[in-house]
Protein backbone atom coordinates (compact mmCIF):
# COMPACT_ATOMS: atom_id res chain seq x y z
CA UNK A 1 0.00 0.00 0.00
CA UNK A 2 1.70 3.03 -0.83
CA UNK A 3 2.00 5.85 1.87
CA UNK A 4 -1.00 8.03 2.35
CA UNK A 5 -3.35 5.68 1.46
CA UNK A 6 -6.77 5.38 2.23
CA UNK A 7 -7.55 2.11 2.63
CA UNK A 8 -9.58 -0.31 0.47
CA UNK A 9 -13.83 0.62 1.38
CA UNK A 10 -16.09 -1.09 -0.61
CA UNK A 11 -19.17 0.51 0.49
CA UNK A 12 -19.81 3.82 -0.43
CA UNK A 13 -18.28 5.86 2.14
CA UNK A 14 -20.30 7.58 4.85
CA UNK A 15 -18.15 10.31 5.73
CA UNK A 16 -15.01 11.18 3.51
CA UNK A 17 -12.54 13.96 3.70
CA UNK A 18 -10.48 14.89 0.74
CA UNK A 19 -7.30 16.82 0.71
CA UNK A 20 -8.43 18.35 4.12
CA UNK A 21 -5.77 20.83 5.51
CA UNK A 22 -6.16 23.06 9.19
CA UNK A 23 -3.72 25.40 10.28
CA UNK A 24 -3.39 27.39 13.47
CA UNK A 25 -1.57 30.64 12.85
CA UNK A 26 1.80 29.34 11.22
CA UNK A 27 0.93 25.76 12.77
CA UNK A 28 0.09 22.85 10.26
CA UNK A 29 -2.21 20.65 12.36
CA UNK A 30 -3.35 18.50 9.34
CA UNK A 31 -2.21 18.52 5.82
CA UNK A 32 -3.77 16.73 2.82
CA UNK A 33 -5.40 14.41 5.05
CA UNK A 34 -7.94 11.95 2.54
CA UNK A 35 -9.79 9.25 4.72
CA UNK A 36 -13.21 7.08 3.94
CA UNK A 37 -15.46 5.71 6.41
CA UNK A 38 -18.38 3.47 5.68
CA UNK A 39 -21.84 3.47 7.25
CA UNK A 40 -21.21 0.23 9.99
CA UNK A 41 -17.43 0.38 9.49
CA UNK A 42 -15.44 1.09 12.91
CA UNK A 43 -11.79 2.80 11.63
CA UNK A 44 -9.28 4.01 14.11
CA UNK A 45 -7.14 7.26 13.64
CA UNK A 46 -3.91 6.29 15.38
CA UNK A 47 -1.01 8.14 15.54
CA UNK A 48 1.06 10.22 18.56
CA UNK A 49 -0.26 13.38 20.69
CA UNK A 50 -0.33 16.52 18.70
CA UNK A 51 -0.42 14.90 15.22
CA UNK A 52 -3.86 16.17 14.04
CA UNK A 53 -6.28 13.16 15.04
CA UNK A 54 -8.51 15.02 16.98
CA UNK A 55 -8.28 18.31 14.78
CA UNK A 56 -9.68 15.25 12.39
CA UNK A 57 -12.68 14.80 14.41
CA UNK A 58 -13.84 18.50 14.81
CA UNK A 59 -13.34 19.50 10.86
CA UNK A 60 -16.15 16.03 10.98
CA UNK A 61 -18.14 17.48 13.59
CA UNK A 62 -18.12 20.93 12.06
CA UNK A 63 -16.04 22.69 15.16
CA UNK A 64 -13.70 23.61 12.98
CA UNK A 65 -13.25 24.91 9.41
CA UNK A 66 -10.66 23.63 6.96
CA UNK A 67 -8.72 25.86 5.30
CA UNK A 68 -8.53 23.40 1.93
CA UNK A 69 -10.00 20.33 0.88
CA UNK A 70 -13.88 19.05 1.23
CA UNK A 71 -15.53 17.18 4.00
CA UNK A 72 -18.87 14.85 2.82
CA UNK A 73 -21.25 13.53 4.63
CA UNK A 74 -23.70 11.09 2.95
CA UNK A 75 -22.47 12.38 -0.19
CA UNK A 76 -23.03 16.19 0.69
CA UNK A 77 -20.34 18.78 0.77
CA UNK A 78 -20.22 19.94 4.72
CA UNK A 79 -19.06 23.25 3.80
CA UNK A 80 -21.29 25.75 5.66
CA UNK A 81 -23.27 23.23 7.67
CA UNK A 82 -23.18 24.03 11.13
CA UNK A 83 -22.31 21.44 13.57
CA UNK A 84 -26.09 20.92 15.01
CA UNK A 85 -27.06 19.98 11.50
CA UNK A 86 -24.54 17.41 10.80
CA UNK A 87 -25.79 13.58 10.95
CA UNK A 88 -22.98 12.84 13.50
CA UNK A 89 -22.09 13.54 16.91
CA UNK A 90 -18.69 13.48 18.99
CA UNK A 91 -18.03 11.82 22.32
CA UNK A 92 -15.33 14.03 24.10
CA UNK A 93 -12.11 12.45 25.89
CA UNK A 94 -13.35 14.14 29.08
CA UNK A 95 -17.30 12.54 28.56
CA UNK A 96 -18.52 15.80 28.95
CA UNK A 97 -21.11 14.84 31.42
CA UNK A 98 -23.50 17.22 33.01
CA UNK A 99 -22.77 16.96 36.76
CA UNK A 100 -26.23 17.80 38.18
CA UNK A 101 -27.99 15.56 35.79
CA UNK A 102 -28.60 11.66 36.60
CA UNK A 103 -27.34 9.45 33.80
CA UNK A 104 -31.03 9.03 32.33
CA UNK A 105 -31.15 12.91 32.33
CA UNK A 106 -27.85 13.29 30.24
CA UNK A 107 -29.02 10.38 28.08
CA UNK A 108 -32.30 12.04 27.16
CA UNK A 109 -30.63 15.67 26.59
CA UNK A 110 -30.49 15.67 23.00
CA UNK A 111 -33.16 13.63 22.14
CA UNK A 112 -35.17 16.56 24.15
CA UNK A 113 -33.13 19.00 22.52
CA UNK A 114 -34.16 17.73 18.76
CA UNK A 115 -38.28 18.13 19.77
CA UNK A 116 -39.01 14.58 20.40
CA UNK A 117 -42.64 13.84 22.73
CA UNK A 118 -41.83 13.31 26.32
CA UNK A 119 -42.92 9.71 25.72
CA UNK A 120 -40.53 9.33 22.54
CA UNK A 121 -37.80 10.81 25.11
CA UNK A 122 -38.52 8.02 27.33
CA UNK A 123 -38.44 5.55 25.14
CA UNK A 124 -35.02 6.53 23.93
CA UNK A 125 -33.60 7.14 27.28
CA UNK A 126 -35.06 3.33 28.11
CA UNK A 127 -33.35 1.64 24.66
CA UNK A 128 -29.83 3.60 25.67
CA UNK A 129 -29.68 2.53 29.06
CA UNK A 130 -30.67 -1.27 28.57
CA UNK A 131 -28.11 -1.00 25.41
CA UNK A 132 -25.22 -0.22 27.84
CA UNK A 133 -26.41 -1.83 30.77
CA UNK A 134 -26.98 0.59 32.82
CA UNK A 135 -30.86 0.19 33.44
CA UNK A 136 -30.03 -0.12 37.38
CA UNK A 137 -27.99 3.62 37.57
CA UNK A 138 -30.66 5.59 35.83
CA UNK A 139 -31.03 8.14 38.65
CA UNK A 140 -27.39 8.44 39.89
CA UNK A 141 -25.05 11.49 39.16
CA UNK A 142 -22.07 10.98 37.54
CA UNK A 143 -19.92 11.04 40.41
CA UNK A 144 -21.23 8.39 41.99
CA UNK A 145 -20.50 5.88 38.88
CA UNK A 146 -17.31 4.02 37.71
CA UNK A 147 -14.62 4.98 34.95
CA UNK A 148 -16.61 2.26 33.11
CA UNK A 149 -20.14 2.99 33.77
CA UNK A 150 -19.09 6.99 33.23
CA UNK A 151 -17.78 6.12 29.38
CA UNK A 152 -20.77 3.97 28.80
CA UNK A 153 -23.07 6.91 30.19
CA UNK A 154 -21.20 9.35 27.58
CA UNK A 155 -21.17 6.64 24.92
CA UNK A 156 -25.49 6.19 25.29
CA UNK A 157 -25.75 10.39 25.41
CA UNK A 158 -23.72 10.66 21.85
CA UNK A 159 -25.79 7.78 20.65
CA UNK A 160 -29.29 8.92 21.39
CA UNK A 161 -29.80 11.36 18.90
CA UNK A 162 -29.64 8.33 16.41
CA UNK A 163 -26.66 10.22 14.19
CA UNK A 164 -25.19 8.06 11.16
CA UNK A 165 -21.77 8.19 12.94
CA UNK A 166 -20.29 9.03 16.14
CA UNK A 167 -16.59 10.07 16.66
CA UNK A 168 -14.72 9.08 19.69
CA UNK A 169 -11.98 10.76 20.64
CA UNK A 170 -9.80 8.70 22.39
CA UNK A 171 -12.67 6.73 24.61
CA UNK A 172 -10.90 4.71 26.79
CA UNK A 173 -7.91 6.85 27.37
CA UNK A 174 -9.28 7.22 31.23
CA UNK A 175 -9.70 3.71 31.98
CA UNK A 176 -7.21 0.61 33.80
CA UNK A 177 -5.82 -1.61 31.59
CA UNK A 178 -7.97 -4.24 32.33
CA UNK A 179 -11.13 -2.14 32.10
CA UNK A 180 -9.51 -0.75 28.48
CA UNK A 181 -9.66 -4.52 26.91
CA UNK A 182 -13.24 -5.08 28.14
CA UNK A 183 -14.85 -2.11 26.72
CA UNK A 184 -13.39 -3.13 23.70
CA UNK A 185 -15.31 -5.81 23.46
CA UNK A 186 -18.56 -3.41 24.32
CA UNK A 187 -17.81 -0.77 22.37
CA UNK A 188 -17.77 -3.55 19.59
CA UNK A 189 -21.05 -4.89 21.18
CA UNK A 190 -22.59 -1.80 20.75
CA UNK A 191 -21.72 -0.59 17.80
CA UNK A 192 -22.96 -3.83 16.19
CA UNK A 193 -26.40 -3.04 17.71
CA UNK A 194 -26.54 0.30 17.00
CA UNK A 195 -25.53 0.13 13.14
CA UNK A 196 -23.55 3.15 13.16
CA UNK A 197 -20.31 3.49 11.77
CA UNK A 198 -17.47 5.03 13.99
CA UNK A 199 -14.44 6.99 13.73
CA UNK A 200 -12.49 6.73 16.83
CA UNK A 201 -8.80 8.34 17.81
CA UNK A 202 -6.34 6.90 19.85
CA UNK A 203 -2.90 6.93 21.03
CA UNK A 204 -3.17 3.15 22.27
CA UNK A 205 -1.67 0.48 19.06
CA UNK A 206 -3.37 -2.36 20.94
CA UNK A 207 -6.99 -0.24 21.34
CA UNK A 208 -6.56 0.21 17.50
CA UNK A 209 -6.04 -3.09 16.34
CA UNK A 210 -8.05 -4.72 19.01
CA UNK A 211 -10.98 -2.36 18.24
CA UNK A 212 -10.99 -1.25 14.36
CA UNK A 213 -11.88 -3.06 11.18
CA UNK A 214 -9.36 -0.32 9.32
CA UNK A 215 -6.54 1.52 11.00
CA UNK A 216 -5.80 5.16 9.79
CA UNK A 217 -1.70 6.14 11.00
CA UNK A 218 -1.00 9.40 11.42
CA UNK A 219 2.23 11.34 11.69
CA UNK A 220 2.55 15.43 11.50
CA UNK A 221 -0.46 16.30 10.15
CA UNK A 222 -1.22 13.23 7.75
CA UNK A 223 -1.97 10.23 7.08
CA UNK A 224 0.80 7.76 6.23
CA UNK A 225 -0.84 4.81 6.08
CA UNK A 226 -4.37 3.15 6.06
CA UNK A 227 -6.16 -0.14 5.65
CA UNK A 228 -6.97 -3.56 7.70
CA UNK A 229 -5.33 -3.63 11.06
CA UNK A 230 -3.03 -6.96 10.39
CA UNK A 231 -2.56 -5.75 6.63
CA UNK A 232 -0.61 -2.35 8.79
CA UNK A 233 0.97 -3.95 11.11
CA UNK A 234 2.74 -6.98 8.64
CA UNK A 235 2.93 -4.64 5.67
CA UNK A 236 4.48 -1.19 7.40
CA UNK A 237 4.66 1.90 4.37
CA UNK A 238 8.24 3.34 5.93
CA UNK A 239 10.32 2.95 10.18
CA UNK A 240 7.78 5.19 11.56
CA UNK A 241 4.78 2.74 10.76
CA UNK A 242 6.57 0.02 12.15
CA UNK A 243 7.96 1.15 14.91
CA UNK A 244 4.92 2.72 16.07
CA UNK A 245 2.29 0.19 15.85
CA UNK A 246 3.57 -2.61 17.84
CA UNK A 247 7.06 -3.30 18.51
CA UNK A 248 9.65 -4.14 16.12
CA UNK A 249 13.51 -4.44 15.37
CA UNK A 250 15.14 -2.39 12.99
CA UNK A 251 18.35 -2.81 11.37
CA UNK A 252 20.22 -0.68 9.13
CA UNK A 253 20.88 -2.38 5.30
CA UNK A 254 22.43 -1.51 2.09
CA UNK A 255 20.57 -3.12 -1.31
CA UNK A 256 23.72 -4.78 -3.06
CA UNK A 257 21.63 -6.59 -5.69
CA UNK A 258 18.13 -6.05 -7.29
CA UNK A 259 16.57 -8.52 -10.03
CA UNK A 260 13.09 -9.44 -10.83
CA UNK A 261 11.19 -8.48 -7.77
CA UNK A 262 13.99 -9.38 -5.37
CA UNK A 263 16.90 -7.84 -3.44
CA UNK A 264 20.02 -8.85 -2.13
CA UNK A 265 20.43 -7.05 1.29
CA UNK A 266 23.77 -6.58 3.37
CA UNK A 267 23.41 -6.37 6.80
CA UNK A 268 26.62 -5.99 9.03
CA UNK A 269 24.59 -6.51 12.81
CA UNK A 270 22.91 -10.00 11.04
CA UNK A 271 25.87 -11.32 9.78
CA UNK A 272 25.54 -11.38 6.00
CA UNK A 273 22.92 -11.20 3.50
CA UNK A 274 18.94 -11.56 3.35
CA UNK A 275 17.23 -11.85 -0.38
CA UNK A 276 13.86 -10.26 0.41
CA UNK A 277 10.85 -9.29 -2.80
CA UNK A 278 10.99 -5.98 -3.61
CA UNK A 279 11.16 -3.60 -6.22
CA UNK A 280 12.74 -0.72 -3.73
CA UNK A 281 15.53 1.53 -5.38
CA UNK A 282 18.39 3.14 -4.31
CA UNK A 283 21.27 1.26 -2.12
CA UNK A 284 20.04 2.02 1.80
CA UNK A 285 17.31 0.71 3.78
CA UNK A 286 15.74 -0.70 7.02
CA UNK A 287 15.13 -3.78 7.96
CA UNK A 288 12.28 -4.59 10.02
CA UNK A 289 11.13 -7.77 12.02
CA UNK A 290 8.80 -8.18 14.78
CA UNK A 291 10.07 -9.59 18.15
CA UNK A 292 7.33 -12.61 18.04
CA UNK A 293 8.86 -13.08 14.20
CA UNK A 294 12.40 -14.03 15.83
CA UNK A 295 13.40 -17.53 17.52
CA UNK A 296 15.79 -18.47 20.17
CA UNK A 297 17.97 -22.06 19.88
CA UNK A 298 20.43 -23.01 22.54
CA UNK A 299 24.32 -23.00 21.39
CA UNK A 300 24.44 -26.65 22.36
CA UNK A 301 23.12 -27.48 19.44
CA UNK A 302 23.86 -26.52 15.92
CA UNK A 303 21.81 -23.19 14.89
CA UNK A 304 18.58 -24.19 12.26
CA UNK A 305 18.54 -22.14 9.47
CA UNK A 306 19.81 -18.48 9.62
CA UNK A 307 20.77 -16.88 12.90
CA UNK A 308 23.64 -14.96 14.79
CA UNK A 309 25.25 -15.91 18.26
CA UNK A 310 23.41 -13.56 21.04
CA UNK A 311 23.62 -13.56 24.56
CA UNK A 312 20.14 -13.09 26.97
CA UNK A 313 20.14 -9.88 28.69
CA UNK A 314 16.55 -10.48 30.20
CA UNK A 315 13.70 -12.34 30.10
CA UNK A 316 10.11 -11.27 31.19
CA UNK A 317 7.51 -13.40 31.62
CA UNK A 318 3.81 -11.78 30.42
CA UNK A 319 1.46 -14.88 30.40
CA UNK A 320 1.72 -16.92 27.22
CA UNK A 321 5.04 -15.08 26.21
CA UNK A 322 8.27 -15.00 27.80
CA UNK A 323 9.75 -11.14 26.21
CA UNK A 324 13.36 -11.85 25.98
CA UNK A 325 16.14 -9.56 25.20
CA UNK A 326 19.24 -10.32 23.28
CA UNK A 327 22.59 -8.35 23.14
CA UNK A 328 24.24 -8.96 19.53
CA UNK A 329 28.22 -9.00 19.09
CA UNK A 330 27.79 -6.04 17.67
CA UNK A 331 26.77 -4.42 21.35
CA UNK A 332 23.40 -3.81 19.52
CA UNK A 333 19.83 -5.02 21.96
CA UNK A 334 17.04 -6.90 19.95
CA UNK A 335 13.65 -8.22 21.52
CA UNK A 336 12.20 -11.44 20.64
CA UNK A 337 9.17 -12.37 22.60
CA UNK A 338 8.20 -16.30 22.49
CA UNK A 339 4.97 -18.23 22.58
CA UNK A 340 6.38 -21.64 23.60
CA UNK A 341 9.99 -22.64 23.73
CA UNK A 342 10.01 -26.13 23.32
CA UNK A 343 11.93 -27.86 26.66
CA UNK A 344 14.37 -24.87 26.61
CA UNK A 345 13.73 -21.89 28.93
CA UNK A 346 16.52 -18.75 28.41
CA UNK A 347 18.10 -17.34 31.07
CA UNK A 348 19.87 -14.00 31.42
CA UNK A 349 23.42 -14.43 30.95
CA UNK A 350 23.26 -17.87 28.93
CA UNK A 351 24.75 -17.43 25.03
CA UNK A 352 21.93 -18.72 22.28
CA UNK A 353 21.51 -18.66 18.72
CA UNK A 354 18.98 -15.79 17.47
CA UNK A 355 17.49 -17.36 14.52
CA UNK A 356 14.93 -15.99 11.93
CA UNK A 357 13.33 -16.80 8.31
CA UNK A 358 14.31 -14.08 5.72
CA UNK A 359 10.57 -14.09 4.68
CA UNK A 360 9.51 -12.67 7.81
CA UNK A 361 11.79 -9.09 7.42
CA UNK A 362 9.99 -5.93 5.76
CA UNK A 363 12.38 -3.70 3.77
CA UNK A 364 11.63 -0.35 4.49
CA UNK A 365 12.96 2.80 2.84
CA UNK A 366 15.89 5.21 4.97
């Protein structure tokens, strides 16, 4: 996929932004950002604080005005629609919940704000609550509810007014760990139930993959790369992609040989060279590989296939992996984290072979 791509949709898309740009005085926030999302698609905007994602989300919303580019919703150009009168509503990192309201209060707000009967009010207040499962907390205050039951409250209020898409910006940045991967799961739940498609920003790799059909990756501004989560994370555009979403080991390489789709790559730190597919000019490049891509064999026996002596530095144990890392001749640390090893259990200080299938390294421009 080449960088700044969209992403494959296949359904017309719901909301699209073409060659959006925002600035801020003499501050790019977002340049030529293009992105697609489909009515009942879920796509993540990843990428690190300050790169644009949530400048993204209010251009949507209608909070802010681009400068260039068009924003569509449903096929119509946004361009002087206020944000009341867009088909989509935003669900703030903060919730945004009224204080003095109980949660079936904040729930019905907009509904009562868009001129429904008090009976159709109540009726939507009733759907929301049993939808997030919080039928039981209808007339407690905010402050007397969970981290959980506080983003579910926030998640029902954006939801009642029945837009075509909701944008979340970064929903479960307030929760534990543990709590995080279980509202994955309802956010998922929900969404499913709902039939709304939405466009949620994150910081959090794991939230992305775990929680997206597409992931959008941004960096300064744009977009860099787009499409299925495992397409992204086994197919990275450039270092940055890889090295941000997930964890992964880079090495420095020089092309020394290029025919028919393949390359010969030197690589001082691996000890010779890798033939890789690619059609990638020039002579210098990165080599990436993902820790859980990497093996470990013990010196006492003769290394299988291709691999370099290493000694452990560490091993961490994180449920069904052990994270181990390796120091290289070179002085150089590399991570290779293992899902079984087979009647052999590293320890730190022991030499072992670091062994790896050329098939499993990306070649990534300098």
């Amino acid at each position: 996929m080449a960088e700044g791509d969209v992403g494959q949709v296949t359904a017309s898309p719901l909301v699209e932004l073409v060659g959006v740009g925002k600035a801020y005085g003499a501050q790019r926030a977002v340049e030529d950002v293009s992105l697609c999302l489909a009515a009942r698609e879920i796509v993540a905007l990843l990428g690190p604080s300050g790169c644009g994602k949530t400048t993204v989300l209010r251009l949507i919303a209608g909070f802010e005005t681009p400068d260039r580019g068009r924003v569509s919703i449903d096929g119509r150009d946004m361009a002087g629609v206020p944000a009341h009168r867009r088909p989509v509503n935003m669900m703030f990192q903060s919730y945004a919940l009224f204080p003095h309201l109980s949660v079936a209060d904040n729930i019905a707000f907009g509904p009562r704000r868009q001129g429904l009967s008090r009976r159709q009010v109540a009726m939507r207040t009733a759907e929301m609550l049993a939808l997030v499962q919080l039928e039981t907390a209808a007339a407690k205050r905010p402050h007397q509810l969970s981290g959980g039951e506080r983003q579910r409250v926030a998640l029902a209020r954006a939801a009642a007014c029945r837009p075509r898409a909701l944008l979340l910006d970064e929903p479960l940045a307030a929760l534990d760990r543990k709590l995080r991967d279980a509202m994955q799961f309802e956010l998922r739940r929900i969404q499913r139930q709902l039939g709304m498609a939405f466009l949620v920003v994150t910081h959090d790799q794991e939230e992305a993959m775990g929680l997206a059909d597409r992931v959008a990756v941004m960096a300064a501004g744009r977009i860099v790369q787009a499409g299925p989560p495992m397409q992204v994370y086994d197919r990275p555009v450039n270092r940055f992609v890889a090295d941000f979403l997930g964890e992964t080991n880079l090495f420095a390489g020089r092309i020394v040989a290029s025919q028919g789709g393949w390359v010969r790559v030197a690589c001082a730190e691996l000890g010779g060279e890798l033939r890789l597919p690619s059609d990638q000019m020039g002579s210098d490049c990165w080599l990436s590989i993902r820790p859980e891509r990497l093996a470990l064999q013990p010196v006492s026996q003769a290394a299988v296939g291709e691999a370099v002596a290493a000694q452990v530095e560490n091993v961490v144990f994180r449920g069904a992996q052990r994270h181990c890392e390796l120091r290289l001749a070179t002085g150089r640390l590399v991570r290779a984290n293992l899902a079984k090893v087979d009647g052999w259990c590293p320890r730190p200080g022991e030499p072992a072979w670091l062994a790896w299938r050329a098939e499993d390294f990306r070649l990534l421009p300098p």
